[in-house]
C-alpha atoms as a PDB file:
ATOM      1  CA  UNK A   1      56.579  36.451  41.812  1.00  0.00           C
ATOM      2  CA  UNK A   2      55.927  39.693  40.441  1.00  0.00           C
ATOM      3  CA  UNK A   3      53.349  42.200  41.971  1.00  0.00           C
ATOM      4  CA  UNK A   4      50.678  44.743  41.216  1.00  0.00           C
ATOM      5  CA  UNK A   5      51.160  47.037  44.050  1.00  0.00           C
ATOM      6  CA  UNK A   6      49.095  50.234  45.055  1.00  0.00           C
ATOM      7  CA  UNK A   7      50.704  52.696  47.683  1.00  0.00           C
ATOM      8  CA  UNK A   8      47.780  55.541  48.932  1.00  0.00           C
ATOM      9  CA  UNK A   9      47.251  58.495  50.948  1.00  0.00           C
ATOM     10  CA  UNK A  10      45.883  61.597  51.399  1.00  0.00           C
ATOM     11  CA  UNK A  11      47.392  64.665  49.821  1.00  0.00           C
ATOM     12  CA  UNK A  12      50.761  65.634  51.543  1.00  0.00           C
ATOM     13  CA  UNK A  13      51.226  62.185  52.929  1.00  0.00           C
ATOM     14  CA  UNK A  14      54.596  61.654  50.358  1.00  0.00           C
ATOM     15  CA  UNK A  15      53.355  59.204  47.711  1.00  0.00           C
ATOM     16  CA  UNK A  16      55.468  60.956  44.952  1.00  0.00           C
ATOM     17  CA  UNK A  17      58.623  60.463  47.129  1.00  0.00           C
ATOM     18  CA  UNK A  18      57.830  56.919  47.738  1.00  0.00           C
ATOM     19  CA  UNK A  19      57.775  56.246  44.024  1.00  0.00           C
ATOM     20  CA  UNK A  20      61.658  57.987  43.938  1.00  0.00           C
ATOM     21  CA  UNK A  21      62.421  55.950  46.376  1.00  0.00           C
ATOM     22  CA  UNK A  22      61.021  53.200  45.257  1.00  0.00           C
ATOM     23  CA  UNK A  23      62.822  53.412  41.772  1.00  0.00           C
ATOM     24  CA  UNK A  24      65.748  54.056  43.404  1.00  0.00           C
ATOM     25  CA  UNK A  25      65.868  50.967  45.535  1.00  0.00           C
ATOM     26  CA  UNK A  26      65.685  49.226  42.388  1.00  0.00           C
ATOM     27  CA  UNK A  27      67.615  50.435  40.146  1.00  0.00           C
ATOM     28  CA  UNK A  28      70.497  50.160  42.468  1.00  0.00           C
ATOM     29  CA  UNK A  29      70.305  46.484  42.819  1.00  0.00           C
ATOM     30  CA  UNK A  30      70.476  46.204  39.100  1.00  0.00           C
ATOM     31  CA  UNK A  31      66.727  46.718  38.146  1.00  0.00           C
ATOM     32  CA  UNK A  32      65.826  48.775  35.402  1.00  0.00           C
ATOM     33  CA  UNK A  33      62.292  50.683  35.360  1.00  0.00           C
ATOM     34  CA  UNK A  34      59.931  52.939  33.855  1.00  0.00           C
ATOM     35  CA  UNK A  35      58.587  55.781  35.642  1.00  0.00           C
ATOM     36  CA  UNK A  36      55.085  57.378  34.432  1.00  0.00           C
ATOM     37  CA  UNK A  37      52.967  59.878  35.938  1.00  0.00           C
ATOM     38  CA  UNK A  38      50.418  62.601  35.007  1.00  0.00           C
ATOM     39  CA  UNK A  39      50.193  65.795  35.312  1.00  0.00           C
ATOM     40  CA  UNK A  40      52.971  66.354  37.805  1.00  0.00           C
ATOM     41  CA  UNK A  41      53.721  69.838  39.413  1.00  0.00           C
ATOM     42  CA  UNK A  42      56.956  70.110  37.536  1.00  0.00           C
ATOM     43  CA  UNK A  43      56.001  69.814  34.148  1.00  0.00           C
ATOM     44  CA  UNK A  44      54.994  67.599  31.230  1.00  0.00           C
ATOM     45  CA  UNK A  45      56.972  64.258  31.763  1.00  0.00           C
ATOM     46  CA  UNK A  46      58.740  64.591  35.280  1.00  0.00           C
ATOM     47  CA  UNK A  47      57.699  63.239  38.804  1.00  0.00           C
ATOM     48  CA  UNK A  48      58.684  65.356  41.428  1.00  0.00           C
ATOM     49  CA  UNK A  49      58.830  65.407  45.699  1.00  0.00           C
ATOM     50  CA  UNK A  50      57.953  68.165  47.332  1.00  0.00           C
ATOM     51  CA  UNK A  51      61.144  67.246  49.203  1.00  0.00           C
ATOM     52  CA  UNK A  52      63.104  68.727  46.554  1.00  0.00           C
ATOM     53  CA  UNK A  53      63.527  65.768  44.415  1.00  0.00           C
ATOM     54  CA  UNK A  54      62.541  65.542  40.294  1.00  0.00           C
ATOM     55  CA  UNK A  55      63.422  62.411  37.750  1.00  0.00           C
ATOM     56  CA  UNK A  56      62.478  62.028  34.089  1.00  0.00           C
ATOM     57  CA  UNK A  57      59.170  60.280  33.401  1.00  0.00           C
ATOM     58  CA  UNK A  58      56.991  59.473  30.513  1.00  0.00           C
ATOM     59  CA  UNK A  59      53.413  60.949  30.787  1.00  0.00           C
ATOM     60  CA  UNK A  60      50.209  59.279  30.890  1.00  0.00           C
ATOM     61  CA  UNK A  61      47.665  60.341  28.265  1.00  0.00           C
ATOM     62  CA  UNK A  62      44.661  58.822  27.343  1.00  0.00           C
ATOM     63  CA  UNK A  63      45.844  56.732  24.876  1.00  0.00           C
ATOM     64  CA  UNK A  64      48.636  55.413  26.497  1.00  0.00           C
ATOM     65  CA  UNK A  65      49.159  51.641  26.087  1.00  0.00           C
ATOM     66  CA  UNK A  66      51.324  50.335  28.616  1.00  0.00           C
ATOM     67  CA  UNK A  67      51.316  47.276  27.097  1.00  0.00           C
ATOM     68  CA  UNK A  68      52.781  48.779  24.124  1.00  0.00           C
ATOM     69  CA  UNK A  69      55.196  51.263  25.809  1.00  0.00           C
ATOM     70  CA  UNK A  70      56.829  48.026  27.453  1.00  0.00           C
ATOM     71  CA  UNK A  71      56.796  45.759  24.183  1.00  0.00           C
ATOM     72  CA  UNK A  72      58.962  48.794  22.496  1.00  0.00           C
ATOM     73  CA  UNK A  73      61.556  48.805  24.776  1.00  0.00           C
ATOM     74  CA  UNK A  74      61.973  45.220  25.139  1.00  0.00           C
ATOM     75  CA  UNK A  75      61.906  44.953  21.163  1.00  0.00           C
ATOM     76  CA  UNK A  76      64.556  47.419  21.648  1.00  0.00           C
ATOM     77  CA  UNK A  77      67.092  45.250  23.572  1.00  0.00           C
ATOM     78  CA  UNK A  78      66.362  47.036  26.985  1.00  0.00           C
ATOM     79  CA  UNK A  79      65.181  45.207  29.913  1.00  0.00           C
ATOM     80  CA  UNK A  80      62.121  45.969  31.654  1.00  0.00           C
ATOM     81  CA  UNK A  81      62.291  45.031  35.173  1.00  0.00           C
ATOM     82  CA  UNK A  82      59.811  46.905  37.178  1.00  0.00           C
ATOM     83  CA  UNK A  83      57.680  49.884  36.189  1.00  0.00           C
ATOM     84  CA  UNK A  84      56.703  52.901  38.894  1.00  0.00           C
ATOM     85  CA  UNK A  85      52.807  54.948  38.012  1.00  0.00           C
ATOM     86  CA  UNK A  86      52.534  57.725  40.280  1.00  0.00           C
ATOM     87  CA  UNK A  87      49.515  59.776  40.001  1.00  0.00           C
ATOM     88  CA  UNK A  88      47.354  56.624  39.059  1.00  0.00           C
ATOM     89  CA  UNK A  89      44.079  57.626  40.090  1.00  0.00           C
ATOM     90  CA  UNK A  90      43.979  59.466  36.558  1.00  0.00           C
ATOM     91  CA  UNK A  91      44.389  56.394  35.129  1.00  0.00           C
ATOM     92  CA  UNK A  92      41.945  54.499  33.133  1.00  0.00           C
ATOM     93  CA  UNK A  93      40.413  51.511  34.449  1.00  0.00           C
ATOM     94  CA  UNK A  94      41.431  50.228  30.950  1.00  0.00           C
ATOM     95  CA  UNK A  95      45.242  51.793  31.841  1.00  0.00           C
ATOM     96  CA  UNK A  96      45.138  49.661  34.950  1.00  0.00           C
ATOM     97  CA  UNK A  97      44.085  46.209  33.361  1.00  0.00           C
ATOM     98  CA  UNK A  98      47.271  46.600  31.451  1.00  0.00           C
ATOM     99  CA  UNK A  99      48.894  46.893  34.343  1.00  0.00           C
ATOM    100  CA  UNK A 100      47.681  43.981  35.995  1.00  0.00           C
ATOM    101  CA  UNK A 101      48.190  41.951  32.726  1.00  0.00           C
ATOM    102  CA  UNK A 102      51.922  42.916  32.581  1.00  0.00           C
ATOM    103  CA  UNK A 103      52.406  41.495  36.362  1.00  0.00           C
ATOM    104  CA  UNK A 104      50.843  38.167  35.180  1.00  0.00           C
ATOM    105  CA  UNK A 105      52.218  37.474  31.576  1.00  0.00           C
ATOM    106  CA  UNK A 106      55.461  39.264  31.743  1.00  0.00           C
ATOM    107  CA  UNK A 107      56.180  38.995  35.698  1.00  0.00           C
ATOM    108  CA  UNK A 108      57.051  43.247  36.070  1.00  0.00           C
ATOM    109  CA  UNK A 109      56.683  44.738  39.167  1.00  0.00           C
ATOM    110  CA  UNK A 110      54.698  47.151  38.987  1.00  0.00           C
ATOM    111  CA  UNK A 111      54.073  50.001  41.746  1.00  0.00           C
ATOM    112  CA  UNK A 112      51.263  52.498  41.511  1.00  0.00           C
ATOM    113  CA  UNK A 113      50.312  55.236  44.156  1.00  0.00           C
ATOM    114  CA  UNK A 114      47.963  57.798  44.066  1.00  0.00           C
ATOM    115  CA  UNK A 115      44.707  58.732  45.999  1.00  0.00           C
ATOM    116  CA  UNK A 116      41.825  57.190  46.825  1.00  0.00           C
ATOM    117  CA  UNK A 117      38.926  59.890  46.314  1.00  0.00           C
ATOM    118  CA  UNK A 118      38.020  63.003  45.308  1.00  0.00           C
ATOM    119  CA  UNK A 119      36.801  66.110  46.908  1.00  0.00           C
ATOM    120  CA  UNK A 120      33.424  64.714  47.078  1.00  0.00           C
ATOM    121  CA  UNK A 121      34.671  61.390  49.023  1.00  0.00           C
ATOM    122  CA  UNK A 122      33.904  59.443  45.833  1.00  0.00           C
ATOM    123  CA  UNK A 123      36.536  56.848  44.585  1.00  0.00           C
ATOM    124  CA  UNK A 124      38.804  57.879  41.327  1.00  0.00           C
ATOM    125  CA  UNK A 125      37.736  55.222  38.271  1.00  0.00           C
ATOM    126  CA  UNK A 126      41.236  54.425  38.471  1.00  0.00           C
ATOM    127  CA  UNK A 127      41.794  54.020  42.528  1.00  0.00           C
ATOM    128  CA  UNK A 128      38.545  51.937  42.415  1.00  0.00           C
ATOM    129  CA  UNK A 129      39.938  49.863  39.537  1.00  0.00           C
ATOM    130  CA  UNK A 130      43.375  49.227  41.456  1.00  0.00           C
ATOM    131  CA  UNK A 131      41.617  48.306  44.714  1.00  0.00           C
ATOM    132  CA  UNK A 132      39.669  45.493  42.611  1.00  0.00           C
ATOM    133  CA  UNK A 133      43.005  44.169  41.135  1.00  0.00           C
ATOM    134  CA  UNK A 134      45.495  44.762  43.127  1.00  0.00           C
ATOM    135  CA  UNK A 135      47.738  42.105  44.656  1.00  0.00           C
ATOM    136  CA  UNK A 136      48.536  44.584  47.428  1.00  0.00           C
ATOM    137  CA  UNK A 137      47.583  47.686  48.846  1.00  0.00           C
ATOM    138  CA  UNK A 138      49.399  49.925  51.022  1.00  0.00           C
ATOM    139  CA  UNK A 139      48.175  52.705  53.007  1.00  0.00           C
ATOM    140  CA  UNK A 140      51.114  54.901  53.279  1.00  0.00           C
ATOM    141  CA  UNK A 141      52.147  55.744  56.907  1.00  0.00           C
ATOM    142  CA  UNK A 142      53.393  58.934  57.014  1.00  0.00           C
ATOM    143  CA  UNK A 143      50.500  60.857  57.919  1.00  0.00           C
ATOM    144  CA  UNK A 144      48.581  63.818  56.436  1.00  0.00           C
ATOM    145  CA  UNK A 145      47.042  66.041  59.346  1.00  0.00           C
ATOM    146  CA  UNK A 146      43.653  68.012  59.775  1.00  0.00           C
ATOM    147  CA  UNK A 147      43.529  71.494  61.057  1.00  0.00           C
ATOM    148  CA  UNK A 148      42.566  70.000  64.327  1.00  0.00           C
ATOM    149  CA  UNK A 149      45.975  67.287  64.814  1.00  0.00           C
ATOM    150  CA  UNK A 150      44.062  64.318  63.862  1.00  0.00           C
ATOM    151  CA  UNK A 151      45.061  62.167  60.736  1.00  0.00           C
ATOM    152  CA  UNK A 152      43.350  63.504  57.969  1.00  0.00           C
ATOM    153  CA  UNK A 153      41.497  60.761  55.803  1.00  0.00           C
ATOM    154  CA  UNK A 154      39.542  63.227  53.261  1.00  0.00           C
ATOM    155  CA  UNK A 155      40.677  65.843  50.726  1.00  0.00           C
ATOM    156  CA  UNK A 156      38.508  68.983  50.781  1.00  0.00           C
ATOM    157  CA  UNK A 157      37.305  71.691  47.945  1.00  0.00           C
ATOM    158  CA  UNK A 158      36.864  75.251  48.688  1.00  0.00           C
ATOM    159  CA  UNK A 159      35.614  77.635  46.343  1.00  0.00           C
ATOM    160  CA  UNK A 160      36.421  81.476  47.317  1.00  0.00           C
ATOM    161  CA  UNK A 161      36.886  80.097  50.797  1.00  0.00           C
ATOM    162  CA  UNK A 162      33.872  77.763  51.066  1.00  0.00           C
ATOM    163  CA  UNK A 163      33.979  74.030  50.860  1.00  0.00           C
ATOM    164  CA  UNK A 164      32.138  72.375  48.218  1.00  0.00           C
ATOM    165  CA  UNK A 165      30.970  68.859  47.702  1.00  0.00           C
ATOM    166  CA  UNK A 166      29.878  69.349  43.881  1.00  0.00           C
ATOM    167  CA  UNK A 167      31.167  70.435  40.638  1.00  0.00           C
ATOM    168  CA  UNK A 168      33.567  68.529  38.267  1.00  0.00           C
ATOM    169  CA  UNK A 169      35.645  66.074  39.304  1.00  0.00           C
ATOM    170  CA  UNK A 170      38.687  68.153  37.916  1.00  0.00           C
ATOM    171  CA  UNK A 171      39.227  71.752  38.820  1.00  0.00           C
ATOM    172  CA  UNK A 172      42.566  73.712  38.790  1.00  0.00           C
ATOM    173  CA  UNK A 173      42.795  75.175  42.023  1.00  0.00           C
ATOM    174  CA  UNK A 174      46.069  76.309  44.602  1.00  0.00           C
ATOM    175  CA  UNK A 175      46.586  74.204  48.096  1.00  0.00           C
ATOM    176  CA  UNK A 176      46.857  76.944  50.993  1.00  0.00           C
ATOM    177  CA  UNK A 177      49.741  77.662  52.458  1.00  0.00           C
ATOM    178  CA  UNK A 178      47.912  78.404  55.680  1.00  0.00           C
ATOM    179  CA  UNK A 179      45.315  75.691  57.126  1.00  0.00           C
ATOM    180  CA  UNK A 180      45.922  73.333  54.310  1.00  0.00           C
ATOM    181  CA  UNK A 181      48.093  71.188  52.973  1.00  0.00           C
ATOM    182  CA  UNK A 182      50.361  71.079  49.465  1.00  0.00           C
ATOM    183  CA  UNK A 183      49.107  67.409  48.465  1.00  0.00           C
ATOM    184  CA  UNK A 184      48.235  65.397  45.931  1.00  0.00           C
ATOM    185  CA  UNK A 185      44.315  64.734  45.588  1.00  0.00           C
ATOM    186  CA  UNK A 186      42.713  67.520  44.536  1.00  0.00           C
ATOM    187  CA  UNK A 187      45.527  70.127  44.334  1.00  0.00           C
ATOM    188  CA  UNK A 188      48.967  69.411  43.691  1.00  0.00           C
ATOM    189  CA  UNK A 189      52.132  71.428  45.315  1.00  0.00           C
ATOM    190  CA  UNK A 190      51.823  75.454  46.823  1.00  0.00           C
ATOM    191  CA  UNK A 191      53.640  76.441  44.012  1.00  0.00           C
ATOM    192  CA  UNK A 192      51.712  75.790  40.723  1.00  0.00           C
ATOM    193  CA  UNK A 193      48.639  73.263  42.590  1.00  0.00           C
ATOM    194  CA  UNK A 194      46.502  72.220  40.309  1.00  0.00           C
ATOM    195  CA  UNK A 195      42.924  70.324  41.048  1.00  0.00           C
ATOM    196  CA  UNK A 196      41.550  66.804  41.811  1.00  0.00           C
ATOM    197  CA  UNK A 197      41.242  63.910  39.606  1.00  0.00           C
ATOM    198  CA  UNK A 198      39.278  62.291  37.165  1.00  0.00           C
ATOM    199  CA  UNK A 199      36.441  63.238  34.983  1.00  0.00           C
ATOM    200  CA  UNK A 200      33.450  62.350  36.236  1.00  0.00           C
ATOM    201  CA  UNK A 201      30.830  59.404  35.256  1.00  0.00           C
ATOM    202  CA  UNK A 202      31.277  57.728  32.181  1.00  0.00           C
ATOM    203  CA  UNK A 203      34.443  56.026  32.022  1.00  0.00           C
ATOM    204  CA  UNK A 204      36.635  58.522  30.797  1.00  0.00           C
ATOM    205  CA  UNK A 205      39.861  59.382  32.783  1.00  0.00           C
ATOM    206  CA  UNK A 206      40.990  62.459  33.926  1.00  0.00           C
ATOM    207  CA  UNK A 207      43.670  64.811  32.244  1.00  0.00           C
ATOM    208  CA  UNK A 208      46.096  65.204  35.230  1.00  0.00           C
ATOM    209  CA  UNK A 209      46.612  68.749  36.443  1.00  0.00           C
ATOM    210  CA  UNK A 210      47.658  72.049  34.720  1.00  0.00           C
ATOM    211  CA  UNK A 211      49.447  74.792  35.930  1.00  0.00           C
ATOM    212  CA  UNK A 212      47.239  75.909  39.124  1.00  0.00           C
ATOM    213  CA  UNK A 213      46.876  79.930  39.718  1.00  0.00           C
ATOM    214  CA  UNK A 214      44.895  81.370  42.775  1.00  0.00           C
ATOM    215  CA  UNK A 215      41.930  82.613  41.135  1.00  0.00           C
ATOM    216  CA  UNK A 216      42.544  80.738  37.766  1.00  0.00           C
ATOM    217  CA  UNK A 217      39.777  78.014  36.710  1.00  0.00           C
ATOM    218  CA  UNK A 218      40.731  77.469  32.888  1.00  0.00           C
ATOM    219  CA  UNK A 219      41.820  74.072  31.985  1.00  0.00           C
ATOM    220  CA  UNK A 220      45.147  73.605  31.792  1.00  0.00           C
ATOM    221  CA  UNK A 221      46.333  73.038  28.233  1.00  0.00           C
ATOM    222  CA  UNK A 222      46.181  69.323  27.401  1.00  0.00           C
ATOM    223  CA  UNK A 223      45.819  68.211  31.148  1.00  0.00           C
ATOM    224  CA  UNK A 224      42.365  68.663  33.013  1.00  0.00           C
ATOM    225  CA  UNK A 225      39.365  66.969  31.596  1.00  0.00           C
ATOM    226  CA  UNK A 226      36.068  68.121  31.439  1.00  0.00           C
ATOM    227  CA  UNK A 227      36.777  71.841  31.944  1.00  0.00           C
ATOM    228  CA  UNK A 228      34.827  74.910  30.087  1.00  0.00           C
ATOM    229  CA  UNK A 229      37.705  76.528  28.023  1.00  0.00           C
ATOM    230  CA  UNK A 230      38.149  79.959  29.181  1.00  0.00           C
ATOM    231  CA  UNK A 231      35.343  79.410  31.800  1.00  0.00           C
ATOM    232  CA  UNK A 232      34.645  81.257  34.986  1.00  0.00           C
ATOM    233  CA  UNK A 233      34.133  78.923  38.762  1.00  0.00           C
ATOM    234  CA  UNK A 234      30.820  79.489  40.027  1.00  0.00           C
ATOM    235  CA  UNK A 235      31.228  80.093  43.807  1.00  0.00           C
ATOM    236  CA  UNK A 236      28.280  77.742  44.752  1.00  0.00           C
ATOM    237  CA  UNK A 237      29.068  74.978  42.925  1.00  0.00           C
ATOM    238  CA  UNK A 238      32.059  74.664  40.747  1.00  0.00           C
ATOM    239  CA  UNK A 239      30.659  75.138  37.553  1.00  0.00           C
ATOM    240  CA  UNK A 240      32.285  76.950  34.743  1.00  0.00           C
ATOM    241  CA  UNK A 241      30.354  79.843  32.977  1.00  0.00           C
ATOM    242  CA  UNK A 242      31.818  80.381  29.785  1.00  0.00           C
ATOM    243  CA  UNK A 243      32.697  83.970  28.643  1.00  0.00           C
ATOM    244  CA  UNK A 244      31.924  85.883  31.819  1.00  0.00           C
ATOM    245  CA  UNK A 245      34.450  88.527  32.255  1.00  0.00           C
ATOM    246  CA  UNK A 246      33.677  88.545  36.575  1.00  0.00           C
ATOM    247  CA  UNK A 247      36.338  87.657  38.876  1.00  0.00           C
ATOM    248  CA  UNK A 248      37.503  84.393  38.217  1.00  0.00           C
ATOM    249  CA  UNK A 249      36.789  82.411  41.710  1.00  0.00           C
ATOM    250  CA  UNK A 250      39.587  81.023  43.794  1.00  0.00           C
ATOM    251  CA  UNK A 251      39.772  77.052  44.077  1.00  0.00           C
ATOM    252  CA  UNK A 252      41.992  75.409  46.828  1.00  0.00           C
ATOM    253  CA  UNK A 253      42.542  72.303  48.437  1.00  0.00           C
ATOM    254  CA  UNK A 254      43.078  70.939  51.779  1.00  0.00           C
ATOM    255  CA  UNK A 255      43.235  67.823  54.061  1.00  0.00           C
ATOM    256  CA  UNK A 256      40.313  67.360  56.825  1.00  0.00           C
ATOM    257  CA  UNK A 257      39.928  64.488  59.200  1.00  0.00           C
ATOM    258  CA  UNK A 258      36.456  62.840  58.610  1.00  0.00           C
ATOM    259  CA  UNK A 259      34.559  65.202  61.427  1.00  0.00           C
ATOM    260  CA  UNK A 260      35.379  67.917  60.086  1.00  0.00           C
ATOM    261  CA  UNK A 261      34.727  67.186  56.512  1.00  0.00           C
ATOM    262  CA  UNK A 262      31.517  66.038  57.101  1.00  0.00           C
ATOM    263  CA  UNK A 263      30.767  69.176  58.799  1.00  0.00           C
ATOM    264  CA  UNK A 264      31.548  71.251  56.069  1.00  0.00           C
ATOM    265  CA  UNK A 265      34.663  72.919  58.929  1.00  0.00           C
ATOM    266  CA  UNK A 266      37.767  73.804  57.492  1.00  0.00           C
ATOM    267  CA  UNK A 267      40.807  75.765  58.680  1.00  0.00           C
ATOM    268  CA  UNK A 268      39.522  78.812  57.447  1.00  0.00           C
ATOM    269  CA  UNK A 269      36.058  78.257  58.725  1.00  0.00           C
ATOM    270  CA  UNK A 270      37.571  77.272  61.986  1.00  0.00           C
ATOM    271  CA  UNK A 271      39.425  80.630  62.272  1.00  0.00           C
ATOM    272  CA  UNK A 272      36.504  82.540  61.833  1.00  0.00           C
ATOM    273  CA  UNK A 273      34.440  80.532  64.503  1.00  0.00           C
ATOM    274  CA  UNK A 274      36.714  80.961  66.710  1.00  0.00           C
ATOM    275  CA  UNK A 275      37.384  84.514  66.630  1.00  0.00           C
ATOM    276  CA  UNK A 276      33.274  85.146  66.890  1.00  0.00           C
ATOM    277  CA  UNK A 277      33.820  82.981  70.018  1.00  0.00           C
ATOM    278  CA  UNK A 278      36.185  85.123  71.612  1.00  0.00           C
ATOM    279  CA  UNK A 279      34.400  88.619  70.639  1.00  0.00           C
ATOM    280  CA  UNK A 280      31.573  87.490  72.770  1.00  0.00           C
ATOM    281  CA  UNK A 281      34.246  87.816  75.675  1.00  0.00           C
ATOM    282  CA  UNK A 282      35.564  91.224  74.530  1.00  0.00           C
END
């Protein structure tokens, strides 16, 4: 019997790699698939590993109809066996009724992964919408680690080096190299990271990610939602100021355990207590 499937994790915990594998698995035995994502770090249509590995894919836009997208090809004399959504918490909750339809009238496998919540510890419309139908979820295992060594469990905002807990649900922004982690969530890869998620209230999804520049808070062409065209970050709270000509501010991502989210403590801001600490010995 065919399955509705949702595979999550943190940023950095190898849910795009899964969904290779996954594919892969299948295909060999015979299976054929569709792969979909949005707003991967390689590009318009692609899903890529930070392992090195990158496959074709079709991208998810806001009026995708998967229902549609799977009636073509079958119209077309090409079997649909399975079909692999990474990135789904920027799906609509709409998207992922399809989803669950296609399971039960068509019997496709289908195998979603993304994250659960945002940088504010608030569900995705889609992630919410998946836990609700879902036939099974799985919480990846490979795990995504806080500054400190223990698992990390939230994904964490900073703006010019101080975490945030407001502002739009979608921000371009890098993941650090140093203290945090090159994941999925709210920033997507060290190399061209973009920011978290889904717009916010109201229903609508969110536009992926765009091309993510230290510094750089413009909406990526086509791909973030909810964004102030040419807009500036506020440093306090994420919000874009339209036609200011200051220094853009610098959004970046990281993993935290709960602790340490909750307290606002990141690597950065655990660097800099520390190093107080030991002037007082000096």
């Amino acid at each position: 019997m065919a399955e509705l499937v949702f595979f999550t994790g943190t940023m950095d915990s190898g849910k795009s790699t899964l969904a290779l594998q996954t594919d892969h698995n299948y295909t060999a035995r015979g299976r054929r698939g569709l792969i979909f994502t949005r707003g991967d770090r390689a590009g318009a249509a692609r899903l890529s590993s930070r392992l090195g590995l990158e496959v074709n894919a079709r991208e998810v836009f806001d009026h995708t109809d998967f229902w549609a997208e799977v009636g073509a090809e079958r119209r077309a004399g090409r079997a649909v066996d399975h079909l692999v959504c990474d990135e789904a918490q920027f799906y609509s909750p709409y998207q992922v009724e399809q989803l669950a339809r296609l399971v039960d009238e068509t019997e496709i496998d289908v195998f979603a992964f993304g994250i659960t919540t945002d940088f504010r510890t608030r569900l995705f419309p889609g992630s919410a919408r998946l836990f609700e139908l879902a036939d099974r979820i799985e919480v990846l295992q490979v795990q995504s680690l806080c500054w400190c060594g223990a698992r990390a469990t939230h994904n964490a905002r900073t703006v010019d080096g101080v975490m945030v807990t407001e502002g739009d649900q979608v921000v371009i922004g890098d993941t650090a190299d140093d203290g945090g982690t090159d994941g999925d969530a709210d920033g997507r890869g060290t190399n061209g990271a973009t920011g978290a998620g889904n717009t916010d209230d109201g229903g609508a999804d969110g536009h992926g990610r765009g091309a993510g520049r230290t510094g750089d808070s413009t909406a990526g062409s086509g791909t973030m939602a909810d964004e102030a065209s040419g807009g500036r970050m506020d440093g306090g709270n994420g919000a874009p100021h339209g036609g200011s000509t200051g220094p853009a501010a610098v959004v970046a991502y990281e993993v935290l355990c709960r602790r340490h989210h909750m307290r606002r403590m990141t690597a950065a801001t655990a660097r800099r207590h520390s190093t107080a600490s030991d002037s007082l010995w000096n």
